[in-house]
C-alpha atoms as a PDB file:
ATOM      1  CA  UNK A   1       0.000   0.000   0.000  1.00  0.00           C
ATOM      2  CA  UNK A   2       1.450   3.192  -0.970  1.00  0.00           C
ATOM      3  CA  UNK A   3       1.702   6.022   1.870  1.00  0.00           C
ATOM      4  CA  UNK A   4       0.162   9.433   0.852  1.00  0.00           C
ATOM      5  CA  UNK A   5       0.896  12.613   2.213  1.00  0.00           C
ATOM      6  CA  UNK A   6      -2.574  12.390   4.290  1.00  0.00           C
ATOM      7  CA  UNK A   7      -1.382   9.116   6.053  1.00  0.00           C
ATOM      8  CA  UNK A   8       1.547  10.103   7.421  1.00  0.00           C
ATOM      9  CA  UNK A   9       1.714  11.798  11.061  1.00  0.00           C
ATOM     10  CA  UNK A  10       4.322  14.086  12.214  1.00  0.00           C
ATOM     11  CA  UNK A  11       5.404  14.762  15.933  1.00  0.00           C
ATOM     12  CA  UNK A  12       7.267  18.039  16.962  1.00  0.00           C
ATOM     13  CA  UNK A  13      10.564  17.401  18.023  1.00  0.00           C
ATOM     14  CA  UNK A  14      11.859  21.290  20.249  1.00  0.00           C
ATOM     15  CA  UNK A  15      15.649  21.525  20.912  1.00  0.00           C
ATOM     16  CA  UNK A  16      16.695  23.988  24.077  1.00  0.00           C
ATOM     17  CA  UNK A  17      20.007  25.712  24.845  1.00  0.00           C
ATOM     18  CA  UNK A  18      23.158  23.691  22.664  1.00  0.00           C
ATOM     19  CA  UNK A  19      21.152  21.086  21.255  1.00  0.00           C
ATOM     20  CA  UNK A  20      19.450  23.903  19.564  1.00  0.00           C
ATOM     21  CA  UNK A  21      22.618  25.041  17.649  1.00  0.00           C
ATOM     22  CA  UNK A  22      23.585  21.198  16.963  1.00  0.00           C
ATOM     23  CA  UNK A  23      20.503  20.467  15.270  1.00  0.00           C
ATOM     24  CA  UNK A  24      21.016  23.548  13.191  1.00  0.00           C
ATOM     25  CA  UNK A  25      17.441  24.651  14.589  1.00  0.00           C
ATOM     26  CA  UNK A  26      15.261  25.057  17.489  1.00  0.00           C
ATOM     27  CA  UNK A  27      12.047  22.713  16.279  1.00  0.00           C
ATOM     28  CA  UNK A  28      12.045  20.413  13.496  1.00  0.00           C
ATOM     29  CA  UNK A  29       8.413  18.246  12.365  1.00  0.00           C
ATOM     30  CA  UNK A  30       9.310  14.845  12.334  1.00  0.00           C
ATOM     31  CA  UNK A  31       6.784  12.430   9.601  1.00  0.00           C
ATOM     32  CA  UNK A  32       6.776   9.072  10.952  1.00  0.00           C
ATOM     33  CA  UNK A  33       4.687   6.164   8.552  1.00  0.00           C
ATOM     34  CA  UNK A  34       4.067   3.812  11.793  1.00  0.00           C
ATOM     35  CA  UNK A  35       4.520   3.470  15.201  1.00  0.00           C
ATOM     36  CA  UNK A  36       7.636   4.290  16.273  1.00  0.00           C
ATOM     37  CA  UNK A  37       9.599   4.247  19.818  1.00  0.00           C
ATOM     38  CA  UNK A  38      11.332   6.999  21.040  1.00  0.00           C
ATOM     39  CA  UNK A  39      14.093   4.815  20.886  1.00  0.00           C
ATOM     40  CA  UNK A  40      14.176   4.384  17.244  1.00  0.00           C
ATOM     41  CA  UNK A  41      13.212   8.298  16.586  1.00  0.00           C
ATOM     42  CA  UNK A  42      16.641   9.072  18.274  1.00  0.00           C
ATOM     43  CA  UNK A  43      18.270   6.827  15.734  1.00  0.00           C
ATOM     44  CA  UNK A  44      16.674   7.781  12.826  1.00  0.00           C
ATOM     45  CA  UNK A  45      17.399  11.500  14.062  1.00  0.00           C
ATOM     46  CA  UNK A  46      20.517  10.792  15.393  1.00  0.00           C
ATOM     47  CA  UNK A  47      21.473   9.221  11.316  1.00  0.00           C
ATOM     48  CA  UNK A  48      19.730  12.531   9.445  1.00  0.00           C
ATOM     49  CA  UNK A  49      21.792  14.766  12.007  1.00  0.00           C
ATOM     50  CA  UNK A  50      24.917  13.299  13.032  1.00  0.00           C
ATOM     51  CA  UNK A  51      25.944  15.936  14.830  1.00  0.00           C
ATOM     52  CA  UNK A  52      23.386  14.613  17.598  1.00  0.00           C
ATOM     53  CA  UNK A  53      24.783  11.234  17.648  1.00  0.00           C
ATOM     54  CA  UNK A  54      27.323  12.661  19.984  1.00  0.00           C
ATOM     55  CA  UNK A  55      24.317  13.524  22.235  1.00  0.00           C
ATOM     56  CA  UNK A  56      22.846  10.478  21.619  1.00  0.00           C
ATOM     57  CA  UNK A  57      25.505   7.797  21.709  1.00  0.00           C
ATOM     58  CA  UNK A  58      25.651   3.839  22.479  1.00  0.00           C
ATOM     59  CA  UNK A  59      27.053   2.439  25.343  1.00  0.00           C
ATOM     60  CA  UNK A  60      29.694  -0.460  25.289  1.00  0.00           C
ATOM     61  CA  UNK A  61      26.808  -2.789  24.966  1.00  0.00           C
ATOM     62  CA  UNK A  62      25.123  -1.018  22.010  1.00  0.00           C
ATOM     63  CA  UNK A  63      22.401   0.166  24.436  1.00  0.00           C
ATOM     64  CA  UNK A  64      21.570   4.035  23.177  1.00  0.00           C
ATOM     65  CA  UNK A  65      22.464   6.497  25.837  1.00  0.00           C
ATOM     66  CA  UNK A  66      21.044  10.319  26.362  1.00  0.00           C
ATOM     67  CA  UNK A  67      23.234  13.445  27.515  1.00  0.00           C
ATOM     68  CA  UNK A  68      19.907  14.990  27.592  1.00  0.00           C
ATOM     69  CA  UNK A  69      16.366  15.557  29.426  1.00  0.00           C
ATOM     70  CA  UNK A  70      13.712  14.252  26.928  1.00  0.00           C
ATOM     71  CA  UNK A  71      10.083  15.571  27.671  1.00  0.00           C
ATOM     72  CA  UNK A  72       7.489  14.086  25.662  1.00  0.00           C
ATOM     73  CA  UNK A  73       3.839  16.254  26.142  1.00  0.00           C
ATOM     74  CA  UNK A  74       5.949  17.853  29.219  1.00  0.00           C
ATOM     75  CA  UNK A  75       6.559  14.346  31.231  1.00  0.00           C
ATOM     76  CA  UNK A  76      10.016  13.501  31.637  1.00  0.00           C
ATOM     77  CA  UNK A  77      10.727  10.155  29.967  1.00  0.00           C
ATOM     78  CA  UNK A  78      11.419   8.324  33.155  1.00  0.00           C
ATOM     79  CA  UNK A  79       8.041   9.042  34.268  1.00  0.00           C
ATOM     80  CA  UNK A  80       6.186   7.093  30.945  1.00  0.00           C
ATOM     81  CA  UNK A  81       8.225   4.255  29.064  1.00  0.00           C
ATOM     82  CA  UNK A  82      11.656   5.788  29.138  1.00  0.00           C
ATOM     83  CA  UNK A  83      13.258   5.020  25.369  1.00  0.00           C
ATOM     84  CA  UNK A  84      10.161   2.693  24.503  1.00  0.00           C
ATOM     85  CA  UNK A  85       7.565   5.418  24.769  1.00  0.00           C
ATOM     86  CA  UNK A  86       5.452   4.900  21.732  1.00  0.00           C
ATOM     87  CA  UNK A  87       5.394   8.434  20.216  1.00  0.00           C
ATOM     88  CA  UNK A  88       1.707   9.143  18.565  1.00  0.00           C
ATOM     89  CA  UNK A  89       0.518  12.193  16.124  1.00  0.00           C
ATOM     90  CA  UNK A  90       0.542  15.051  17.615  1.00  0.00           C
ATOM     91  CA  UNK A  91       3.597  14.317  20.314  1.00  0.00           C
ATOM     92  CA  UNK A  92       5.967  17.418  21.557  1.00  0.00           C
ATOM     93  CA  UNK A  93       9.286  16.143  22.275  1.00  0.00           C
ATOM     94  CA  UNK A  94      11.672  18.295  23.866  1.00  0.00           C
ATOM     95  CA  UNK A  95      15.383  17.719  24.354  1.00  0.00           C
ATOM     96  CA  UNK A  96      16.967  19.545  27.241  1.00  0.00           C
ATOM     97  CA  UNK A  97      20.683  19.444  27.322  1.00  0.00           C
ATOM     98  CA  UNK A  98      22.264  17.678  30.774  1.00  0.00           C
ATOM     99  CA  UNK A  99      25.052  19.953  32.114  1.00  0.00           C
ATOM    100  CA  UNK A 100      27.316  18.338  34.079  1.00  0.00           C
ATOM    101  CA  UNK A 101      29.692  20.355  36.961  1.00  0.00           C
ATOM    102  CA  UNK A 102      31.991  19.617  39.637  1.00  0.00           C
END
């Protein structure tokens, strides 16, 4: 079955603070054709915009890791399914950078 324009759902990805200049802009409309984790958006993202693969790395065992806060419809991603949040039509995702001090 071929996917028209009117199938396809978008979510709204926001950047904040550095991750705004490393993605080149401060909120991008992501099209996504099925279900998809949050997981595998940060992949597909992190692919498009290498740049942000930095940000969103793999462990030593492959496992993708996050240097930042991710919000999705303002809940913090520990709160819902952490990377496997199913993201649906309509989502806000927002990427906070982490700073890190001593």
């Amino acid at each position: 079955m071929k996917t028209t324009r009117a199938d396809k759902k978008s979510v709204a990805l926001r950047f904040v603070g550095s991750l705004r200049g490393a993605s080149g802009r401060s909120k991008i409309t992501f099209e996504i054709e099925r279900s998809l984790s949050l997981g595998e958006l940060i992949k597909e993202l992190s692919q498009q915009t290498p740049v942000l693969s930095r940000v969103f790395g793999q462990s030593e065992n492959r496992k993708l890791t996050s240097n930042a806060l991710i919000l999705v419809n303002g809940k913090e991603i520990s709160a819902l399914d952490g990377l496997d949040t199913i993201l649906k039509e309509g989502d806000d995702v927002v990427f906070v950078p982490v700073v890190h001090g001593g």
